[in-house]
N, C-alpha and C. Protein backbone atom coordinates (compact mmCIF):
# COMPACT_ATOMS: atom_id res chain seq x y z
N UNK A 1 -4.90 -5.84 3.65
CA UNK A 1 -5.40 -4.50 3.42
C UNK A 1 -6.82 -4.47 2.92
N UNK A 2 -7.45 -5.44 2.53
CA UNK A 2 -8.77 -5.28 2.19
C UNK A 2 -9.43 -6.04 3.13
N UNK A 3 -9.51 -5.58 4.69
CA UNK A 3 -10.25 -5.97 5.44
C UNK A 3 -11.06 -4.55 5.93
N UNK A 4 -10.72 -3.86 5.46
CA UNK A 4 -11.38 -2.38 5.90
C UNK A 4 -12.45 -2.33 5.02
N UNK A 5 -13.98 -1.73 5.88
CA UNK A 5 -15.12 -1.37 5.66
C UNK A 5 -15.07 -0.58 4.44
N UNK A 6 -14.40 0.00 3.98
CA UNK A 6 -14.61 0.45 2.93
C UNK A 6 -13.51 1.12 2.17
N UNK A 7 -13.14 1.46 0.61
CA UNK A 7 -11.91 2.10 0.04
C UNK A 7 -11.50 3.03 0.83
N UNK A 8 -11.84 4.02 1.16
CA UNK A 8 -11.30 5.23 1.26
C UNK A 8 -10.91 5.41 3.27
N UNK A 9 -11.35 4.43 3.70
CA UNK A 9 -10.21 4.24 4.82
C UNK A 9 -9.13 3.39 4.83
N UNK A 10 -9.06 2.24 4.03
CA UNK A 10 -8.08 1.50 3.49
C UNK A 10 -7.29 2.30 2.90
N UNK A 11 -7.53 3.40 1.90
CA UNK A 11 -6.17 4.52 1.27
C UNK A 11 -5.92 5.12 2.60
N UNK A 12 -6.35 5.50 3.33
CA UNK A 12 -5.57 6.48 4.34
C UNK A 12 -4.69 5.04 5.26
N UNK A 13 -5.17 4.00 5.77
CA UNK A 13 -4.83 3.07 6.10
C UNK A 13 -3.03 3.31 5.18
N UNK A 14 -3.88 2.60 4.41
CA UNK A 14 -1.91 2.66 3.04
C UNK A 14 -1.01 3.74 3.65
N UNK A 15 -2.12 5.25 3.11
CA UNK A 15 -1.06 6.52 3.26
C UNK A 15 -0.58 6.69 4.61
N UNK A 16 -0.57 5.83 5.85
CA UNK A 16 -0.52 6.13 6.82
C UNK A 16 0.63 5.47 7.39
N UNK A 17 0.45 4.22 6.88
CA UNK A 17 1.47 2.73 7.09
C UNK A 17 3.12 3.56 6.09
N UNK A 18 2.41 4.05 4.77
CA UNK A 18 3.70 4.80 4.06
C UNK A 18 4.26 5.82 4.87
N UNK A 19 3.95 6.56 5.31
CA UNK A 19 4.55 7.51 6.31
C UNK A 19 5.46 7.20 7.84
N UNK A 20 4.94 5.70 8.26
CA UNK A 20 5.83 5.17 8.92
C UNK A 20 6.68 4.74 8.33
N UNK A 21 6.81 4.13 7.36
CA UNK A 21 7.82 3.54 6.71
C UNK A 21 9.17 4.66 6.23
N UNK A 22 8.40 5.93 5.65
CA UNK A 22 9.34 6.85 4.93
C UNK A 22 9.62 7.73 6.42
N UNK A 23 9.33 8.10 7.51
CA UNK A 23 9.73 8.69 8.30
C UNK A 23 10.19 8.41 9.98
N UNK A 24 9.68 6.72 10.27
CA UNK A 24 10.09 6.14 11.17
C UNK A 24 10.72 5.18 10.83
N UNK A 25 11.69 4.26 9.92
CA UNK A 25 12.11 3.47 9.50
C UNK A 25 13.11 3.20 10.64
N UNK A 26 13.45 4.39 11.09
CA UNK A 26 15.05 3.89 12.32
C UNK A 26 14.38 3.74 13.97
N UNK A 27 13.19 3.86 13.67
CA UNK A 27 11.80 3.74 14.92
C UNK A 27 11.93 2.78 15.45
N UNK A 28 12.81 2.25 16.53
CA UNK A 28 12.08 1.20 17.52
C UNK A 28 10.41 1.46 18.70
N UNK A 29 9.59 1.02 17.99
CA UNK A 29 8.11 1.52 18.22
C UNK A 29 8.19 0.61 19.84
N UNK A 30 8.42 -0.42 19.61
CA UNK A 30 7.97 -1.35 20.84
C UNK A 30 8.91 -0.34 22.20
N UNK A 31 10.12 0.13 22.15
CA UNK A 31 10.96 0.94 23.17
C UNK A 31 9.80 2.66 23.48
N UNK A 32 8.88 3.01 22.54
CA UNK A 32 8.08 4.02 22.73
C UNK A 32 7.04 4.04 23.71
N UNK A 33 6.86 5.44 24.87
CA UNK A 33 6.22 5.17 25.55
C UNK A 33 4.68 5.72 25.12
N UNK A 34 4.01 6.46 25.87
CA UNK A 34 2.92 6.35 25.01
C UNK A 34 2.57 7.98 24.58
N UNK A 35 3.69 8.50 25.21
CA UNK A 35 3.36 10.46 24.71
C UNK A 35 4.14 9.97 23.53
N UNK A 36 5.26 9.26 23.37
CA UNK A 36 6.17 8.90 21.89
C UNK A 36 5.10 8.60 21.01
N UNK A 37 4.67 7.53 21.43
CA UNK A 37 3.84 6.61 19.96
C UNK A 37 2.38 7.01 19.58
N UNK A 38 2.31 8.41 20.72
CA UNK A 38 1.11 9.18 19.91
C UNK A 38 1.52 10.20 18.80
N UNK A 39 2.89 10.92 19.32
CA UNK A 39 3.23 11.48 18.46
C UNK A 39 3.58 10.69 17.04
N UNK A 40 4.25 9.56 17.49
CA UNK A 40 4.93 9.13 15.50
C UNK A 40 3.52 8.68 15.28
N UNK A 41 2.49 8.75 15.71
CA UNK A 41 1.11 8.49 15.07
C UNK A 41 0.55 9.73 14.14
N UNK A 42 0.64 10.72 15.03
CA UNK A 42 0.06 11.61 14.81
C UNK A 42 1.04 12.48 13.33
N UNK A 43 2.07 12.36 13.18
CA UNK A 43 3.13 12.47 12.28
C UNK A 43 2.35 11.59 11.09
N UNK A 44 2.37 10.22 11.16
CA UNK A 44 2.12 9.77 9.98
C UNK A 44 0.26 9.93 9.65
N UNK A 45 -0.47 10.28 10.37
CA UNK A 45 -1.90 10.80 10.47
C UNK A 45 -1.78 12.01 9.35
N UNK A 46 -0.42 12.96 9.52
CA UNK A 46 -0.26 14.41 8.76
C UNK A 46 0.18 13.94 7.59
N UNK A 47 1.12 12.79 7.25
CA UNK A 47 1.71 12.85 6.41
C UNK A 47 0.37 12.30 5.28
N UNK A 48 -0.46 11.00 5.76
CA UNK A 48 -1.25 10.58 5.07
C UNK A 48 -2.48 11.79 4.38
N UNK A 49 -2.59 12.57 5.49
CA UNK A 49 -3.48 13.78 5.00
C UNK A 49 -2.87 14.95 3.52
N UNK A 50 -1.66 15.21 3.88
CA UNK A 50 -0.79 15.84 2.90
C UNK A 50 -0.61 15.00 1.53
N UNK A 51 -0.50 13.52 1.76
CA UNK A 51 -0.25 12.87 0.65
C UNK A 51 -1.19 12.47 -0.40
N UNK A 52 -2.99 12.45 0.84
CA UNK A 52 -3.61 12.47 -0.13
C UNK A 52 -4.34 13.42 -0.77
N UNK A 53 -4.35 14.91 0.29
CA UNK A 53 -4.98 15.59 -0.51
C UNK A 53 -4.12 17.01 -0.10
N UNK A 54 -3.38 17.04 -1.34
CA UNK A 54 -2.40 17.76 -1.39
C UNK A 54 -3.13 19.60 -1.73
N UNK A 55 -1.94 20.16 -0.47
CA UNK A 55 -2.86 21.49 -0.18
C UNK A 55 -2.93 22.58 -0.88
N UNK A 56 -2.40 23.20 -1.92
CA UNK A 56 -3.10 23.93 -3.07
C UNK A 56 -4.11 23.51 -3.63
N UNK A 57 -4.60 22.41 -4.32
CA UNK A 57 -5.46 21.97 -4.92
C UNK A 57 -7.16 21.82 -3.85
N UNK A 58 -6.40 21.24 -2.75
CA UNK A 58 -7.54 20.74 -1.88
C UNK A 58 -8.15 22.47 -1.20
N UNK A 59 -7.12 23.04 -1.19
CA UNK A 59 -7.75 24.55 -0.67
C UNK A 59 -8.55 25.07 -1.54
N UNK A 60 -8.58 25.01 -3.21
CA UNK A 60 -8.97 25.04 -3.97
C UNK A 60 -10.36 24.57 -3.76
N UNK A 61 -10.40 23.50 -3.73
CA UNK A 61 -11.52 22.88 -3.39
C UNK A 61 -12.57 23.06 -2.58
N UNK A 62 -12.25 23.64 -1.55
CA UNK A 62 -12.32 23.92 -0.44
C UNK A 62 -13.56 25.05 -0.36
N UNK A 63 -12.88 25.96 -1.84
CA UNK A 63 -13.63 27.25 -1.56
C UNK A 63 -15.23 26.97 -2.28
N UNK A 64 -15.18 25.62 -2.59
CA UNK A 64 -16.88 25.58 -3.80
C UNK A 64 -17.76 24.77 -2.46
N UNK A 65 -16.83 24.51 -1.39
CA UNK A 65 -18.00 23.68 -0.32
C UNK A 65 -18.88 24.86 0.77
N UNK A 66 -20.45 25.19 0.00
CA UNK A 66 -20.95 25.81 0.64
C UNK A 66 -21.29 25.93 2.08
N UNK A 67 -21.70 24.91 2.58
CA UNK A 67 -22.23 24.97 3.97
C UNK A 67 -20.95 24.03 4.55
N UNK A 68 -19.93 24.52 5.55
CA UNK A 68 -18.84 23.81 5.65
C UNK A 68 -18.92 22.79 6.72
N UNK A 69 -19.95 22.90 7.58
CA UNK A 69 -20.18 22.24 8.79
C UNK A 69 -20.92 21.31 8.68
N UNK A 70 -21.25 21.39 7.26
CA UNK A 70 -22.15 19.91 6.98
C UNK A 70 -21.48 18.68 5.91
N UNK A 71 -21.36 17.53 6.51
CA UNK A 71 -20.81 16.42 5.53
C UNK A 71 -21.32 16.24 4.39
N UNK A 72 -22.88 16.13 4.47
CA UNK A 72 -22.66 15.97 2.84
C UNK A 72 -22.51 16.87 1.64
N UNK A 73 -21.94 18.04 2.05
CA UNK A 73 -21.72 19.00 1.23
C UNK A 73 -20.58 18.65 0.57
N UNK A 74 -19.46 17.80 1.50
CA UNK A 74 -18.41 17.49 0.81
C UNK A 74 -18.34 15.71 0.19
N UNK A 75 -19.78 15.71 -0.42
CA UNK A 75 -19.49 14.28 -0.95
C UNK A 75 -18.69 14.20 -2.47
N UNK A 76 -19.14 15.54 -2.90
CA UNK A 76 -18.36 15.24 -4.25
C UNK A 76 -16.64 15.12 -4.28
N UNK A 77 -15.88 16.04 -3.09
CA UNK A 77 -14.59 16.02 -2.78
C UNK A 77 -14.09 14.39 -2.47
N UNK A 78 -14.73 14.31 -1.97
CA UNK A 78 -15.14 12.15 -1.28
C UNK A 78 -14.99 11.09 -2.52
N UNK A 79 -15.38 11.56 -3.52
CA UNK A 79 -15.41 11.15 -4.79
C UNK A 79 -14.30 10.94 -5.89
N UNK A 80 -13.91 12.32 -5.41
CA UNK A 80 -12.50 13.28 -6.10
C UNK A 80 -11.49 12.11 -5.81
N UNK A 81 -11.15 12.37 -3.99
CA UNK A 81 -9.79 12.80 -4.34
C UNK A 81 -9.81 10.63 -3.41
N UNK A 82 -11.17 10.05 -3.01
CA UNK A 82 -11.24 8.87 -2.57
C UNK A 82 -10.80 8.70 -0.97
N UNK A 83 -11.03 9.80 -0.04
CA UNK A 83 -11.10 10.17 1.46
C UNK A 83 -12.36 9.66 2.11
N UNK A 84 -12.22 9.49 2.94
CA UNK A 84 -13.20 9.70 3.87
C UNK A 84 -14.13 11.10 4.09
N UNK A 85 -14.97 11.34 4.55
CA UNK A 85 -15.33 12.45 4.96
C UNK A 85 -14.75 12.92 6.51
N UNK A 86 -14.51 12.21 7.14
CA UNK A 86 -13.63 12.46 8.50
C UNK A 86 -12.13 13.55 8.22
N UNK A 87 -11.70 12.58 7.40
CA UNK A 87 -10.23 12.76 7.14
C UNK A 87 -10.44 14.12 6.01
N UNK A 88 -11.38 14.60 5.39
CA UNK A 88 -11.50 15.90 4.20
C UNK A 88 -11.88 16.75 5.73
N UNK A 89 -12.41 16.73 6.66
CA UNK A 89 -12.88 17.72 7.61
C UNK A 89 -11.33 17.85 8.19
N UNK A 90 -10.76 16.77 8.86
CA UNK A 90 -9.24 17.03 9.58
C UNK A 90 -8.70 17.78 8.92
N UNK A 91 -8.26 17.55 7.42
CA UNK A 91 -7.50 18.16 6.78
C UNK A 91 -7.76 19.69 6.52
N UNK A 92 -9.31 19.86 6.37
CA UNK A 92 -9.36 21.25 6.19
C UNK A 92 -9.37 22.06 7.14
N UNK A 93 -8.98 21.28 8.26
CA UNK A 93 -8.69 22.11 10.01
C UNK A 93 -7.27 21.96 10.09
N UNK A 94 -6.67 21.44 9.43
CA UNK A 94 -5.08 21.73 9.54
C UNK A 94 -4.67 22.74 8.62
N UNK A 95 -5.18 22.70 7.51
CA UNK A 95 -4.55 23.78 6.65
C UNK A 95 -5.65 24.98 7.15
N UNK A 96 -6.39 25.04 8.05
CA UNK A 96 -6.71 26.34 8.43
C UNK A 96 -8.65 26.83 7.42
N UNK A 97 -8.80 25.88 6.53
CA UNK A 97 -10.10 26.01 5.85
C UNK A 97 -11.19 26.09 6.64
N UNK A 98 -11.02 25.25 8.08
CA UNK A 98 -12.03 24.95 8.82
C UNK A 98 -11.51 25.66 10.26
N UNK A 99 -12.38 26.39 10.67
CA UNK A 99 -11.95 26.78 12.21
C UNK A 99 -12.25 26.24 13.34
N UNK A 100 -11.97 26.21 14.30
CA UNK A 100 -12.28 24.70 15.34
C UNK A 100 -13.27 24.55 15.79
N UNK A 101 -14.32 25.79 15.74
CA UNK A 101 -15.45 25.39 16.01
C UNK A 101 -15.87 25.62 15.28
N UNK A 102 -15.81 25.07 13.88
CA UNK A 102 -16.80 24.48 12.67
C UNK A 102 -16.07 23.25 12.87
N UNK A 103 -14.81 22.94 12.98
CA UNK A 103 -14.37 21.69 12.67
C UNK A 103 -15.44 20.64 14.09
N UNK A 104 -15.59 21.41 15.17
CA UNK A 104 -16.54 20.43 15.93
C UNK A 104 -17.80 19.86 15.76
N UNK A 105 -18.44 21.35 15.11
CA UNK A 105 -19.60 21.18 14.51
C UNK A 105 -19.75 20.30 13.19
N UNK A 106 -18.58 20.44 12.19
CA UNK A 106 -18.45 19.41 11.68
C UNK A 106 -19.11 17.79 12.24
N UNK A 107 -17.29 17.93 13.24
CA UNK A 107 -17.68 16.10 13.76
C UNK A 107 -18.43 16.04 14.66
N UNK A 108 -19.15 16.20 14.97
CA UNK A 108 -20.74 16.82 15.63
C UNK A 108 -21.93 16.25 14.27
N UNK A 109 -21.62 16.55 13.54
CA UNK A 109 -22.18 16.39 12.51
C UNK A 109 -22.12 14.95 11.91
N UNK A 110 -21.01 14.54 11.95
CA UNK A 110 -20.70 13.12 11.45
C UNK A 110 -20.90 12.43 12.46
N UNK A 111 -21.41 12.29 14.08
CA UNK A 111 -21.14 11.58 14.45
C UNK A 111 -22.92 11.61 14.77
N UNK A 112 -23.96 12.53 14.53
CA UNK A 112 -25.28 12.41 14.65
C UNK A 112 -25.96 11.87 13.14
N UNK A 113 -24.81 12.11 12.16
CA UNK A 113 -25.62 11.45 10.84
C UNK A 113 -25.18 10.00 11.00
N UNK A 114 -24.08 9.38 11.64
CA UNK A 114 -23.83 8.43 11.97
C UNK A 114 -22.55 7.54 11.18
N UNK A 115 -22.23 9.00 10.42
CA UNK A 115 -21.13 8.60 9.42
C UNK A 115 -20.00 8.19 9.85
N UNK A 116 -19.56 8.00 11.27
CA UNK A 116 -18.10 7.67 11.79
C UNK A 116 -18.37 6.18 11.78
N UNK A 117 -19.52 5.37 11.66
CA UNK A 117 -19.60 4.30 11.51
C UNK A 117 -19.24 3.74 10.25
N UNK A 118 -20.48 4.49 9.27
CA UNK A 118 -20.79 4.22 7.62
C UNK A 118 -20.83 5.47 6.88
N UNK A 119 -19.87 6.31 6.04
CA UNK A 119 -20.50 6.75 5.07
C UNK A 119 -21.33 6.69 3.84
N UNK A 120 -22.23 7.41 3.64
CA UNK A 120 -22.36 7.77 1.83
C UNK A 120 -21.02 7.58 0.73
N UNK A 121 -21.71 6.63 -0.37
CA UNK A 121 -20.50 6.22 -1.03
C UNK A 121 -19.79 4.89 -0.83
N UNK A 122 -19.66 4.71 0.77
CA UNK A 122 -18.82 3.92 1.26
C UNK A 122 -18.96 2.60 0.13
N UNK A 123 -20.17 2.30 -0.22
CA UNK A 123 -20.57 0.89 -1.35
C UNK A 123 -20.29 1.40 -2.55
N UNK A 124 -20.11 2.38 -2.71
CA UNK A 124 -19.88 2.94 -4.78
C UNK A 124 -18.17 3.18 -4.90
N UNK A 125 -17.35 3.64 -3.94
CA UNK A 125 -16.25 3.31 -4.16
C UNK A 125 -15.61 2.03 -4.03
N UNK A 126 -14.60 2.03 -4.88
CA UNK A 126 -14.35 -0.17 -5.30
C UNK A 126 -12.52 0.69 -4.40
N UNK A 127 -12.29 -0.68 -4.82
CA UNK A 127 -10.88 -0.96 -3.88
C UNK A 127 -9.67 -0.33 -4.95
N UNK A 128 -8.91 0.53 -5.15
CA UNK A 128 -8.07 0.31 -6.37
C UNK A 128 -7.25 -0.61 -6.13
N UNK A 129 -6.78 -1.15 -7.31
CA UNK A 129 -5.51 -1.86 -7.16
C UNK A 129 -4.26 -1.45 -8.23
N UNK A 130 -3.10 -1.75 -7.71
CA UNK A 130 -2.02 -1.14 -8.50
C UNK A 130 -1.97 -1.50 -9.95
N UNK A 131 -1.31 -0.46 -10.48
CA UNK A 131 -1.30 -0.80 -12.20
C UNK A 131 -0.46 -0.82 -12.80
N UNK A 132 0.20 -0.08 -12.15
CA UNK A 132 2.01 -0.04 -12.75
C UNK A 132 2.96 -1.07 -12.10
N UNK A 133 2.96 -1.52 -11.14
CA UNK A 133 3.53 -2.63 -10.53
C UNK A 133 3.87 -3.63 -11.94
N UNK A 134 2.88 -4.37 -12.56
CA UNK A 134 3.32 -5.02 -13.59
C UNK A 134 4.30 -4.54 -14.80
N UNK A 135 4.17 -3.31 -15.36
CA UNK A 135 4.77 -2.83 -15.96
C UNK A 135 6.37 -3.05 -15.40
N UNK A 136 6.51 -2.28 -14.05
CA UNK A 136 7.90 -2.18 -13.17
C UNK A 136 8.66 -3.37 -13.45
N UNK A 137 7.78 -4.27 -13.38
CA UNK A 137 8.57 -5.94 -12.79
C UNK A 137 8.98 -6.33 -14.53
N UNK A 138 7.72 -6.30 -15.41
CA UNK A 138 8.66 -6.29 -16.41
C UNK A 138 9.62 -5.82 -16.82
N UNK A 139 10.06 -4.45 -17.14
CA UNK A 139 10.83 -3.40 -17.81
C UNK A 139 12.28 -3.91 -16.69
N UNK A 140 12.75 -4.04 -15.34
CA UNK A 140 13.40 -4.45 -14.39
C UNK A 140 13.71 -5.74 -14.63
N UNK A 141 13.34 -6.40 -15.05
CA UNK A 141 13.67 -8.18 -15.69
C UNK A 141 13.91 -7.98 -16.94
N UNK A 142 13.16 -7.04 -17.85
CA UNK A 142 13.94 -7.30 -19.26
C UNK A 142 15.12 -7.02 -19.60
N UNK A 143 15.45 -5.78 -18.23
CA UNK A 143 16.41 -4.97 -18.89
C UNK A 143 17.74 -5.94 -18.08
N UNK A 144 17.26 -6.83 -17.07
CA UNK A 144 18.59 -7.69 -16.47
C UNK A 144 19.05 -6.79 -15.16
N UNK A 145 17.89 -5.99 -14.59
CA UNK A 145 18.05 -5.37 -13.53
C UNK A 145 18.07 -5.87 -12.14
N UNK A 146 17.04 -7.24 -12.43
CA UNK A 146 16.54 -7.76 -11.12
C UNK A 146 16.26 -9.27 -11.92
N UNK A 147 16.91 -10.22 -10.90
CA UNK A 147 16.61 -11.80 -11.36
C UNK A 147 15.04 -11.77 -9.95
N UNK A 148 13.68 -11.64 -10.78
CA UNK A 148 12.63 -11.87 -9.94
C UNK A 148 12.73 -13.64 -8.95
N UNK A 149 13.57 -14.46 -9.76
CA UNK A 149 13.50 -15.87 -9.32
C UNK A 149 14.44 -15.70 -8.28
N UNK A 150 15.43 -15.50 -8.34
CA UNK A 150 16.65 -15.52 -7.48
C UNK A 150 16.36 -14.72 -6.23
N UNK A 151 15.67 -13.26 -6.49
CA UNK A 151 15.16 -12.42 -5.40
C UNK A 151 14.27 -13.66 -4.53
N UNK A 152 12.95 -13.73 -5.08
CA UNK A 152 12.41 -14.47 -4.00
C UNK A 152 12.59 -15.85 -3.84
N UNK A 153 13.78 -16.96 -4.53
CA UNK A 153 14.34 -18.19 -4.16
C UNK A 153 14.93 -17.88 -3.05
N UNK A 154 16.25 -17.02 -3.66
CA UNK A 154 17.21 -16.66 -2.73
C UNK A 154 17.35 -15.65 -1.46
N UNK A 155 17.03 -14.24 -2.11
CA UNK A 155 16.96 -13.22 -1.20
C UNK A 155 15.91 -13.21 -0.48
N UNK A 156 14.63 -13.10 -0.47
CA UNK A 156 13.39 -13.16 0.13
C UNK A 156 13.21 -14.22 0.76
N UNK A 157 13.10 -15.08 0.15
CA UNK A 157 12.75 -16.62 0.37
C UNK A 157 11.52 -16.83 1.12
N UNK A 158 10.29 -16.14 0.15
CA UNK A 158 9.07 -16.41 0.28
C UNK A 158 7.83 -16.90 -0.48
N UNK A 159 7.04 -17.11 -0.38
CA UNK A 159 5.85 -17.43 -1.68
C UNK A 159 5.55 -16.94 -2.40
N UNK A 160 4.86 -16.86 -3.81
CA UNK A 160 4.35 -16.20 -4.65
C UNK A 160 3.14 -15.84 -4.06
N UNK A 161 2.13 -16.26 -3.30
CA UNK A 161 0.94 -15.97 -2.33
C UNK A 161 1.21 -14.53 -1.54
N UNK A 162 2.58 -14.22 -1.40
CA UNK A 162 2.82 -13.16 -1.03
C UNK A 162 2.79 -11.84 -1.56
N UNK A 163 3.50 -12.08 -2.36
CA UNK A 163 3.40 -11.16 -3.59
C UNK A 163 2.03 -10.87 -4.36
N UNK A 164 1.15 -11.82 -4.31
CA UNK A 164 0.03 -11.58 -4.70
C UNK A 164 -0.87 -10.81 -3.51
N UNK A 165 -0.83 -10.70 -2.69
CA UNK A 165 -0.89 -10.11 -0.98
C UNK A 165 -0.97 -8.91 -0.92
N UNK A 166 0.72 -8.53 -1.37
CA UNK A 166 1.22 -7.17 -1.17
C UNK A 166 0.95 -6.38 -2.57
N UNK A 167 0.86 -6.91 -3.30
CA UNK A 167 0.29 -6.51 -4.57
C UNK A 167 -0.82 -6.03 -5.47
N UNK A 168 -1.74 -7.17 -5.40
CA UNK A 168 -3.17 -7.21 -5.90
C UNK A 168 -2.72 -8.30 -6.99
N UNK A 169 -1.83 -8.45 -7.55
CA UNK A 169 -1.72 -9.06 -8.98
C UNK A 169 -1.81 -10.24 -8.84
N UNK A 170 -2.69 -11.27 -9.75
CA UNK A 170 -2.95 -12.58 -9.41
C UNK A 170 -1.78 -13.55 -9.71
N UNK A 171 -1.58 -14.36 -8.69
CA UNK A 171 -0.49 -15.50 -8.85
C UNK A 171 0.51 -15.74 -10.17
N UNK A 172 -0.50 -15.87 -11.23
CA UNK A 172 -0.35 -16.59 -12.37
C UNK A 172 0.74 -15.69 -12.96
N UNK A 173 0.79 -14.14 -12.64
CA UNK A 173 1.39 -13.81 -13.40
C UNK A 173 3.21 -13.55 -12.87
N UNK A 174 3.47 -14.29 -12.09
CA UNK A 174 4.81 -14.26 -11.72
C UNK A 174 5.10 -15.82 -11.80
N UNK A 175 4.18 -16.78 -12.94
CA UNK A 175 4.93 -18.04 -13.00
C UNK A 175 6.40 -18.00 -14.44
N UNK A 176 5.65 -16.92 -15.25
CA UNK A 176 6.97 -16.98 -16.15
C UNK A 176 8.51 -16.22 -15.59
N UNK A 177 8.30 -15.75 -14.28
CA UNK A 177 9.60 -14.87 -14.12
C UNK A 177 10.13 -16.32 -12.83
N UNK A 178 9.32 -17.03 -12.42
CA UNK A 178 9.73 -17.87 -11.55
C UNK A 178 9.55 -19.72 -12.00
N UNK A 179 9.55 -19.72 -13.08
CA UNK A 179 9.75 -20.90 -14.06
C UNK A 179 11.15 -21.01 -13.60
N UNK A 180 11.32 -22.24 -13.35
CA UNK A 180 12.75 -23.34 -12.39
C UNK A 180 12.62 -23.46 -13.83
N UNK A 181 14.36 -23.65 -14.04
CA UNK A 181 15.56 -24.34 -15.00
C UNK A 181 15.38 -25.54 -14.57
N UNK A 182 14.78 -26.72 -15.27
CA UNK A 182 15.35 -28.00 -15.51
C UNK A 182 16.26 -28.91 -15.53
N UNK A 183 17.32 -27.95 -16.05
CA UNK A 183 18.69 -28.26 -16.41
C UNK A 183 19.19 -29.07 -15.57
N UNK A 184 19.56 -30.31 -15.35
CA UNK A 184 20.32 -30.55 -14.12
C UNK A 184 21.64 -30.94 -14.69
N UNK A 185 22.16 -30.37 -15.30
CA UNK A 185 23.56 -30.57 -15.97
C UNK A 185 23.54 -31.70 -15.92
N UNK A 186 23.18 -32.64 -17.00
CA UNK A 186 23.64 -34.44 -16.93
C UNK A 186 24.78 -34.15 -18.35
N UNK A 187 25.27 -33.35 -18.88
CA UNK A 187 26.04 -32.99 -19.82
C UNK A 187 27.58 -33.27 -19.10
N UNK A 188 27.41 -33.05 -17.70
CA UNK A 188 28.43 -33.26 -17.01
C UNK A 188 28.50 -34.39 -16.02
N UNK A 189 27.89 -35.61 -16.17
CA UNK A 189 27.64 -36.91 -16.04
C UNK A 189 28.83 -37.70 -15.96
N UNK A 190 29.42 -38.28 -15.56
CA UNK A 190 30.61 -38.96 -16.09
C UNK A 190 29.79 -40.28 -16.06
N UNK A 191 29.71 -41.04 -17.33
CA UNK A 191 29.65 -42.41 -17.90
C UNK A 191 29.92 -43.41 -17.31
N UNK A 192 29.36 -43.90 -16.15
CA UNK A 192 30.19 -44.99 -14.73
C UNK A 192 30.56 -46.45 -15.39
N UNK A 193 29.92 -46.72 -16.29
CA UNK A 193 30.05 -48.11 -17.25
C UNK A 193 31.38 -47.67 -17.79
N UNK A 194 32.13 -47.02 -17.95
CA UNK A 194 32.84 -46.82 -18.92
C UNK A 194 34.01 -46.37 -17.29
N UNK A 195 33.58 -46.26 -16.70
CA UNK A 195 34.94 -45.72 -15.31
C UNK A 195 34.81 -47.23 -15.08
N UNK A 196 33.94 -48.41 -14.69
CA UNK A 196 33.88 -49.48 -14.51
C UNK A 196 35.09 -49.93 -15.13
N UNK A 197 34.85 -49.60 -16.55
CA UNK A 197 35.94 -50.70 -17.60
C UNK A 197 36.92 -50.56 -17.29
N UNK A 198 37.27 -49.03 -16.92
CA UNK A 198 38.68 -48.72 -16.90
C UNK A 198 39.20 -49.22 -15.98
N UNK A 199 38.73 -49.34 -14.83
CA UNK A 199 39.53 -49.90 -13.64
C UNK A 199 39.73 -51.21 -13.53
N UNK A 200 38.58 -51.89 -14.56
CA UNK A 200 39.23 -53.50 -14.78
C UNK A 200 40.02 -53.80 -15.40
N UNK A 201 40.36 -52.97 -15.93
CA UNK A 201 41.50 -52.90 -17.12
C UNK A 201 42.82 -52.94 -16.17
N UNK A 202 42.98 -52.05 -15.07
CA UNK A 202 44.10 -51.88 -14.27
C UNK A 202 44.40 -52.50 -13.26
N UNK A 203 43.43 -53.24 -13.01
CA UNK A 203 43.66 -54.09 -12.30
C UNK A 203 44.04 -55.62 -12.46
């Protein structure tokens, strides 16, 4: 996920991949032809727009952007809510803020300032990474909810490289939940010098 040019197509990236997940999960994509797999595209395209800039607030917003057909009017929204400027123009043509021919003139606009390549910003916004994830994994192991070792020994049966992947969180910190037991029960050893004796004895 951090191969994308910049944060705020990587979040729609996320919010987009989440919307397949929460609404095509029973989706065999590869059996889709291609009017199908524009639509479950275009589905999770809406859902990512709704999720990130949720429409009371963003209509709200909406009403302080003076000149609407011009991008950088909406850099401070860009800032806000961590969008693209593409994706703040779509959205305000779905909920109806933008009418279709401003929304052209819009991307008309973005595509002569040259912003469908690079926006403004694109270098001042950083990548987030999750924060509560650590919290989760603790509070879920303390409480004896989830054996983290056993999940990915047993159930998963994948690397810690992974988890650091899907996560952001560096390696190190899933060595105390995946610290191997030592133990190799030699408590239950049977003493072979001593089975030796016995059988010379009986014989």
């Amino acid at each position: 996920g951090n191969m994308k040019r910049s944060a705020v197509r990587r979040n729609f990236d996320i919010a987009h991949e989440l919307g397949h997940l929460l609404l095509h999960y029973r989706v065999e994509f590869a059996n889709l032809d291609r009017k199908e797999h524009k639509i479950i595209e275009n589905e999770a395209n809406m859902f990512a727009g709704a999720f990130l800039l949720p429409e009371d607030e963003f209509t709200l917003d909406m009403k302080n952007v003076v000149h609407i057909t011009n991008p950088d009017n909406y850099l401070d929204l860009k800032k806000k809510w961590k969008t693209s400027l593409q994706v703040l123009g779509y959205r305000a043509a779905y909920l109806g803020n933008l009418k279709p021919k401003d929304h052209r003139n819009f991307y008309a606009a973005l595509h002569r300032k040259g912003y469908l390549k690079i926006e403004p910003l694109d270098e001042l916004i950083t990548i987030q990474k999750p924060t509560k994830i650590k919290t989760i994994i603790d509070l879920v192991s303390k409480k004896g909810l989830v054996n983290i070792h056993h999940m990915v020994e047993n159930d998963w049966k994948t690397e810690v490289s992974f988890f650091y992947h899907m996560t952001g969180i560096v390696p190190d910190f899933f060595n105390k939940y995946l610290a191997k037991n030592l133990d190799f029960g030699l408590q239950n050893v049977t003493d072979i010098s001593k089975r030796i004796s016995d059988v010379a004895k009986q014989v």
